[in-house]
Protein backbone atom coordinates (compact mmCIF):
# COMPACT_ATOMS: atom_id res chain seq x y z
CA UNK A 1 -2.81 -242.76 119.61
CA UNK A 2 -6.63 -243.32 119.70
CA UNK A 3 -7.99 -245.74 116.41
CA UNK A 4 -11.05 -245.28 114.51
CA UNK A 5 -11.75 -248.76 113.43
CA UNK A 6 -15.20 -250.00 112.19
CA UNK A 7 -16.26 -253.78 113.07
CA UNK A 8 -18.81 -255.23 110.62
CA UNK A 9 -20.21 -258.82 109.81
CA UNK A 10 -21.28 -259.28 105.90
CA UNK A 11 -22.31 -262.65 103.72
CA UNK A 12 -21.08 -263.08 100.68
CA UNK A 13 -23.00 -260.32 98.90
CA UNK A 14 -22.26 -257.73 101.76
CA UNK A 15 -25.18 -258.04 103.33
CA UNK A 16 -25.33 -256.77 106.62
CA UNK A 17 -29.05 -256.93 108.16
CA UNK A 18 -32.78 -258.10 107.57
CA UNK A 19 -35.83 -255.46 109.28
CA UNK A 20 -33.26 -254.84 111.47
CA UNK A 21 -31.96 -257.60 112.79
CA UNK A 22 -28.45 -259.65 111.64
CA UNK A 23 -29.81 -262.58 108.94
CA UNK A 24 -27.77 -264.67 111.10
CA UNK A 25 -26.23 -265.89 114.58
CA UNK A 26 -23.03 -266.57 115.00
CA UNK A 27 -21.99 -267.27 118.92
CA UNK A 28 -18.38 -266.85 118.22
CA UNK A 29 -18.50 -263.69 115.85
CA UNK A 30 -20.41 -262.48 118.82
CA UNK A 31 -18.14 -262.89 121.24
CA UNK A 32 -15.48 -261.67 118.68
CA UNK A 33 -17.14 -258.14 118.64
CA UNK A 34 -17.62 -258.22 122.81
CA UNK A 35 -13.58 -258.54 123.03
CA UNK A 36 -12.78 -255.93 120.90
CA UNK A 37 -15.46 -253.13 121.85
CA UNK A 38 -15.72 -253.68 125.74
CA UNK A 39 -14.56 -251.14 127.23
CA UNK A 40 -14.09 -248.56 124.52
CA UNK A 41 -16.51 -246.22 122.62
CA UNK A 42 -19.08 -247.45 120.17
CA UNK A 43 -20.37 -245.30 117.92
CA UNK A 44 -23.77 -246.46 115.89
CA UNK A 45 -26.72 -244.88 113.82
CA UNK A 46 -30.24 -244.65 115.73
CA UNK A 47 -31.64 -247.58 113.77
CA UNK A 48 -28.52 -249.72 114.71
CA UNK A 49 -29.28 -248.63 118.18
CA UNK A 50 -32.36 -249.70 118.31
CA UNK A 51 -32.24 -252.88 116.98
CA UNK A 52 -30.13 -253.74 119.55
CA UNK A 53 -32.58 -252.16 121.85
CA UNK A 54 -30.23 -251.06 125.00
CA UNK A 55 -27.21 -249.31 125.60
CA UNK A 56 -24.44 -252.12 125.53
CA UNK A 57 -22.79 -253.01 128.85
CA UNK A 58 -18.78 -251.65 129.28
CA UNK A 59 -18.95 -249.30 126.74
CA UNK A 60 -19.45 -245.02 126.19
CA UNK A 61 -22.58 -246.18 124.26
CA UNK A 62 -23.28 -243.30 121.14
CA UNK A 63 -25.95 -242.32 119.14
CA UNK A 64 -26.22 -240.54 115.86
CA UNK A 65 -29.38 -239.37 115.04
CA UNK A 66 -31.09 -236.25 113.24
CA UNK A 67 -33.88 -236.19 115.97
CA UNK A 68 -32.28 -233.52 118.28
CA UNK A 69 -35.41 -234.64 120.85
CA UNK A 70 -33.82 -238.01 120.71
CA UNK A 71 -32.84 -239.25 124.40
CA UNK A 72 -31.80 -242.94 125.78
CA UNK A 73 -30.30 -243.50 129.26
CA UNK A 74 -26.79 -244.42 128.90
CA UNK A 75 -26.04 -242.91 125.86
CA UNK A 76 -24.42 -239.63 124.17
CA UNK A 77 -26.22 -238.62 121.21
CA UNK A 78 -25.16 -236.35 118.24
CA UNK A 79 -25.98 -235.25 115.08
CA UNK A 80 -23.26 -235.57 112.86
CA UNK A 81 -20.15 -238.37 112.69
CA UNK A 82 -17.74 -235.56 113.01
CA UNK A 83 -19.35 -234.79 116.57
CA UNK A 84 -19.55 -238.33 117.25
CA UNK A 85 -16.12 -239.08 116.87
CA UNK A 86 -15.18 -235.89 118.58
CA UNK A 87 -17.18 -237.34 121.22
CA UNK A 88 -15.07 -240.57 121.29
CA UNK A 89 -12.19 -239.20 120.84
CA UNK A 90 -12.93 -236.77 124.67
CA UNK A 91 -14.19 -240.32 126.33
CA UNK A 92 -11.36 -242.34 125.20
CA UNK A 93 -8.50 -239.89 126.35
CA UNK A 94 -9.79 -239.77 129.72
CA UNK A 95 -10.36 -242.92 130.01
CA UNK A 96 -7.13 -244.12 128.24
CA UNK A 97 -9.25 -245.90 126.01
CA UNK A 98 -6.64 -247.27 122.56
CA UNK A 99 -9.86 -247.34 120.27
CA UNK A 100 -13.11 -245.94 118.97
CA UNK A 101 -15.62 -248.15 117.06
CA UNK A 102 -17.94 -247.97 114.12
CA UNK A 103 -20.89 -250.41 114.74
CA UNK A 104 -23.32 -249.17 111.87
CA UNK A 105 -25.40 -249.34 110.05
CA UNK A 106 -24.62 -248.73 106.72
CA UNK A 107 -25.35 -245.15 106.26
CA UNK A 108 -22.93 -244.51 109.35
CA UNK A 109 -20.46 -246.90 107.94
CA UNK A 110 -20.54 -244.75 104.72
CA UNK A 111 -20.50 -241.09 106.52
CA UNK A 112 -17.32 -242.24 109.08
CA UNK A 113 -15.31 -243.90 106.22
CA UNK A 114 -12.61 -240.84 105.60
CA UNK A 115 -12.21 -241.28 110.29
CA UNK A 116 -11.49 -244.98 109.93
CA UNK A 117 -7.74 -246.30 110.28
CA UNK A 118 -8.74 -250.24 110.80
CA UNK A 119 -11.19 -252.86 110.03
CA UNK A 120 -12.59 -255.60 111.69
CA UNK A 121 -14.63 -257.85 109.48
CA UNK A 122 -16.69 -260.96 109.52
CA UNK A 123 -17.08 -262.31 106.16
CA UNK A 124 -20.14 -265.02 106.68
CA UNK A 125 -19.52 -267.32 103.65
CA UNK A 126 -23.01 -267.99 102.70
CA UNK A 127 -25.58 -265.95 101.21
CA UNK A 128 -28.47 -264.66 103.10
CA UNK A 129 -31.32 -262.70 101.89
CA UNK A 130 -31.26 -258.61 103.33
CA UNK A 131 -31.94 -255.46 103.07
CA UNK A 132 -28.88 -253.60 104.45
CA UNK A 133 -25.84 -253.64 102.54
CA UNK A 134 -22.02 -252.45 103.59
CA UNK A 135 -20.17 -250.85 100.85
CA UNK A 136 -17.02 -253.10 100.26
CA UNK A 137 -13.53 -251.52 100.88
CA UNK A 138 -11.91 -250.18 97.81
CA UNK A 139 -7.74 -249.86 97.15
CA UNK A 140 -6.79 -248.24 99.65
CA UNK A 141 -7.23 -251.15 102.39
CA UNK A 142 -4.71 -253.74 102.86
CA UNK A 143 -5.42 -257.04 104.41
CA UNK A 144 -2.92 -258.09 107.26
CA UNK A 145 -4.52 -260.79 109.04
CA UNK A 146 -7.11 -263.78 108.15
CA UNK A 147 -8.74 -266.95 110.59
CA UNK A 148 -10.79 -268.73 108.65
CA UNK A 149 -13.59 -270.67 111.03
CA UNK A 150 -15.72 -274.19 109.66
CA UNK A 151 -18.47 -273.00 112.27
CA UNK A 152 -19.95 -276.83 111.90
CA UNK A 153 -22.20 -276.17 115.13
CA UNK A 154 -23.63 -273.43 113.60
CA UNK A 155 -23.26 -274.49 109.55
CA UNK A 156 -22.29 -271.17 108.74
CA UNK A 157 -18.41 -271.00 107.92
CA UNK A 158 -16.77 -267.48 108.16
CA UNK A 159 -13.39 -265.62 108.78
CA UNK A 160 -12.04 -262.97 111.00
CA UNK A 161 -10.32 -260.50 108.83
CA UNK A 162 -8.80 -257.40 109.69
CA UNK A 163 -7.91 -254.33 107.01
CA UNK A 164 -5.95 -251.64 107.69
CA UNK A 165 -6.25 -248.51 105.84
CA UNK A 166 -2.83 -247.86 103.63
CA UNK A 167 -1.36 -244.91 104.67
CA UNK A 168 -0.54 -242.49 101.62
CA UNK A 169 3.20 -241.75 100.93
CA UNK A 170 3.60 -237.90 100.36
């Protein structure tokens, strides 16, 4: 079956960008996010998109937007997060693809939070100053997994944590 899982990195006060741009750099959380999206779908908001600036090599790169003249090379865009995923969902069955990911920003992260099954988080434990903020998970996540990282190369410490959402007993 075919995940929705968002990936996010956030400091200590959820912040989550600056103009754009991550308030940090971190090689390793970096790498961390190439592993677990290559391949697969990525789903982000046209801001996101273009802070990054290009479609992102080995994956179905897409693009929400309210601009219906909106157009990049390399991309699918779409309207809505429900046409997004639906989107996803077509690429990744065809291309036996196990997941679909949220990359943001926050206003996508908000929108595709009822779609997401998993989460993939980088908590940055310092605090950086930001404009962009992720909403934190409430109840109904449960961690199951934690590497905490000293980062002394970089001087920012942080941990790989993943969530997954708990499943409602009827």
């Amino acid at each position: 079956m075919i995940k929705v899982s968002l990936i996010v990195a956030y400091d200590s006060n959820y912040i989550i960008g600056k103009d754009g741009k991550l308030p940090w750099h971190i090689s390793n959380d970096l790498k961390y996010f190439k592993k677990l999206t290559n391949g697969n779908p990525i789903i982000m908001g046209r801001k996101t998109f273009e802070s990054i600036g290009k479609p992102l090599p080995n994956r179905y790169n897409i693009i929400i937007t309210r601009n219906q003249d909106y157009e990049k090379d390399n991309c699918m865009i779409y309207s809505s997060i429900n046409e997004a995923i639906d989107g996803a969902r077509n690429y990744a069955e065809s291309n036996n693809c196990k997941d679909i990911f949220i990359i943001g920003g926050s206003e996508i992260f908000m929108q595709s939070m009822n779609f997401i099954e998993k989460a993939y988080i980088t908590e940055v434990h310092k605090v950086f100053d930001g404009d962009t903020f992720f909403e934190p998970l409430n109840k109904d996540w449960q961690e199951i997994s934690r590497q905490y990282h000293d980062n002394e190369i970089e001087g920012i410490p942080y941990s790989f944590v993943v969530f997954e959402k708990i499943k409602s007993q009827l």
